[in-house]
C-alpha atoms as a PDB file:
ATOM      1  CA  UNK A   1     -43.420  42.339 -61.896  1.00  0.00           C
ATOM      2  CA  UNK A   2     -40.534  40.277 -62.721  1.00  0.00           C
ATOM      3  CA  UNK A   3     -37.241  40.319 -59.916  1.00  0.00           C
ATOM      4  CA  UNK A   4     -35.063  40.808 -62.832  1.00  0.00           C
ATOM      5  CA  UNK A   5     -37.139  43.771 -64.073  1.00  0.00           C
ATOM      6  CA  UNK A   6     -37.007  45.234 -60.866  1.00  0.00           C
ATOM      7  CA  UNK A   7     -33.151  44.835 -60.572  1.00  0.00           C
ATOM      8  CA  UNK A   8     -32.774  46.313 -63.336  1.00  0.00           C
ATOM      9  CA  UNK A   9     -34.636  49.468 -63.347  1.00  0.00           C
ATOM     10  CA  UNK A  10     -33.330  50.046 -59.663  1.00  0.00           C
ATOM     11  CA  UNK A  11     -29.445  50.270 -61.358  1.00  0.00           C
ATOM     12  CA  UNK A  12     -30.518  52.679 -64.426  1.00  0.00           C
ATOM     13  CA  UNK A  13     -32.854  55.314 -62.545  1.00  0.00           C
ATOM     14  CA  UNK A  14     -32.108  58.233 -62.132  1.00  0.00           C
ATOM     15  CA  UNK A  15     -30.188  58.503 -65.478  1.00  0.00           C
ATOM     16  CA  UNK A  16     -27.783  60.623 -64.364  1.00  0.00           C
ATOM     17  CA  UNK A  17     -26.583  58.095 -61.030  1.00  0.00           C
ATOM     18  CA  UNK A  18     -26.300  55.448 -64.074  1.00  0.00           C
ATOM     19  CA  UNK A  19     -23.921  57.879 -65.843  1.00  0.00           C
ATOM     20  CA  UNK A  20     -22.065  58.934 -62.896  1.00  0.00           C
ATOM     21  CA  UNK A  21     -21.357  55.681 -61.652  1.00  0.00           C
ATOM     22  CA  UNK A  22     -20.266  54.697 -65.096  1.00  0.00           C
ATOM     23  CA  UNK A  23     -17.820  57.651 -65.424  1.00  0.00           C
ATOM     24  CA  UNK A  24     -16.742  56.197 -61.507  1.00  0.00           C
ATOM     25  CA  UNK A  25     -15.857  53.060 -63.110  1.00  0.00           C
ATOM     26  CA  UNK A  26     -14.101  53.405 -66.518  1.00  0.00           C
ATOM     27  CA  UNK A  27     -12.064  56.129 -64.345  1.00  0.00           C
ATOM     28  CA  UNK A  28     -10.872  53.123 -62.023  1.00  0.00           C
ATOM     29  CA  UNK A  29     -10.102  51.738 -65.343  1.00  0.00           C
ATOM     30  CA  UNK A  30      -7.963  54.308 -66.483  1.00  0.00           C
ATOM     31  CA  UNK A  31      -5.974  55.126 -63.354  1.00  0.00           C
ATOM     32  CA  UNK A  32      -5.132  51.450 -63.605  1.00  0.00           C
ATOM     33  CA  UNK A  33      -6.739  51.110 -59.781  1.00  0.00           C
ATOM     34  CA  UNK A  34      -9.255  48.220 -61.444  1.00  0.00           C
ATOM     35  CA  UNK A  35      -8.152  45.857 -64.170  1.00  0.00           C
ATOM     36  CA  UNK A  36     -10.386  44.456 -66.469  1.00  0.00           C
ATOM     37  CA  UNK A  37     -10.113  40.318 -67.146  1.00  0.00           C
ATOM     38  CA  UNK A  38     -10.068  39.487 -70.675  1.00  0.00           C
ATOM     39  CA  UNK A  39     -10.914  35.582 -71.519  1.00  0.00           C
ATOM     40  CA  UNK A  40      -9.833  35.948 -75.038  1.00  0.00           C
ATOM     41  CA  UNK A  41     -10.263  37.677 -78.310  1.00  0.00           C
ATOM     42  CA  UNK A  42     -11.851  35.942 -81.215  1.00  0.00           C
ATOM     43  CA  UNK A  43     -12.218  36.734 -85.166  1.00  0.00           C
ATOM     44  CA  UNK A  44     -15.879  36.300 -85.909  1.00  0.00           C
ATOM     45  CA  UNK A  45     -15.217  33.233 -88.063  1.00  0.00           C
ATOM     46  CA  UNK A  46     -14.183  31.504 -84.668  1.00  0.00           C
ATOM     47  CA  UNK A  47     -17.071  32.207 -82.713  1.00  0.00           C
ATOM     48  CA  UNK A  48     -18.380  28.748 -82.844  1.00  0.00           C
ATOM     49  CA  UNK A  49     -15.073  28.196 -80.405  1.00  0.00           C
ATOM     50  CA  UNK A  50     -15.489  31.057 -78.290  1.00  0.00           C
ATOM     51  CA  UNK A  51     -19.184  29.617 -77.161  1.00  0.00           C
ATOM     52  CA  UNK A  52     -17.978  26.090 -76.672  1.00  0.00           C
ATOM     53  CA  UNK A  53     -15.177  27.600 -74.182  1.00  0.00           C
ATOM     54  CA  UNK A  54     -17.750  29.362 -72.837  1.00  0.00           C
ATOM     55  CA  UNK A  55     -20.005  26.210 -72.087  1.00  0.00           C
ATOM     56  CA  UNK A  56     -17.151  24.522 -71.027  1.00  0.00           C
ATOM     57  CA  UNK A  57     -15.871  26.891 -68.594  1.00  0.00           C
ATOM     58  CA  UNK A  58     -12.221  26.799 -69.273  1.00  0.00           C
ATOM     59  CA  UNK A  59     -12.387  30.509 -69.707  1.00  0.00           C
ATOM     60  CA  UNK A  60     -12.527  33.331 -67.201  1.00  0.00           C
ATOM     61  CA  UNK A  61     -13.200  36.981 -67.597  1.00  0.00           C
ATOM     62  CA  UNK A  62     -15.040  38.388 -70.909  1.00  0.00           C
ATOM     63  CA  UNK A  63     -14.532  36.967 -74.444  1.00  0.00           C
ATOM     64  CA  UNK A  64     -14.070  39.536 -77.089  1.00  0.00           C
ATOM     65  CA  UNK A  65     -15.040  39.054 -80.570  1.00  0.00           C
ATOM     66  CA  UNK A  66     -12.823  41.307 -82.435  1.00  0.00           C
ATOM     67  CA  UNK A  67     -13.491  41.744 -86.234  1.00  0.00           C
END
C-alpha cells in the first residue's frame, strides 16, 4: 500500500473524529483564535497568473479563485 494512502485513511477514519475535528477547527476560525492566510483572490480569467505565482513562490497562504 501506498504511504500516502495510508496517511490518508488514518486522518478520515472513524468518520465522526474527521467531523469533530473539523467542527474543532472552523470553531478556532470563528472565535478568531486561528487566522486563516489568504495568498490572493483571482477571477477565473486570471488563473493562468495565479499558477505562475504559485510556481514562482512569491505567494504565501492559499490562492482563491473567486468567480
Amino acid at each position: 500500500m501506498c504511504p500516502s494512502r495510508q496517511w490518508s485513511a488514518d486522518h478520515i477514519r472513524p468518520p465522526e473524529q474527521f467531523t469533530a475535528h473539523t467542527a474543532e477547527l472552523f470553531s478556532l476560525v470563528e472565535k478568531g483564535e486561528l487566522s486563516v492566510r489568504s495568498g490572493g483572490r483571482y477571477p477565473p480569467a486570471e488563473a493562468a497568473r495565479a499558477h505562475t505565482g504559485i510556481e514562482s513562490r512569491r505567494t504565501m497562504g492559499k490562492l482563491q479563485l473567486i468567480p
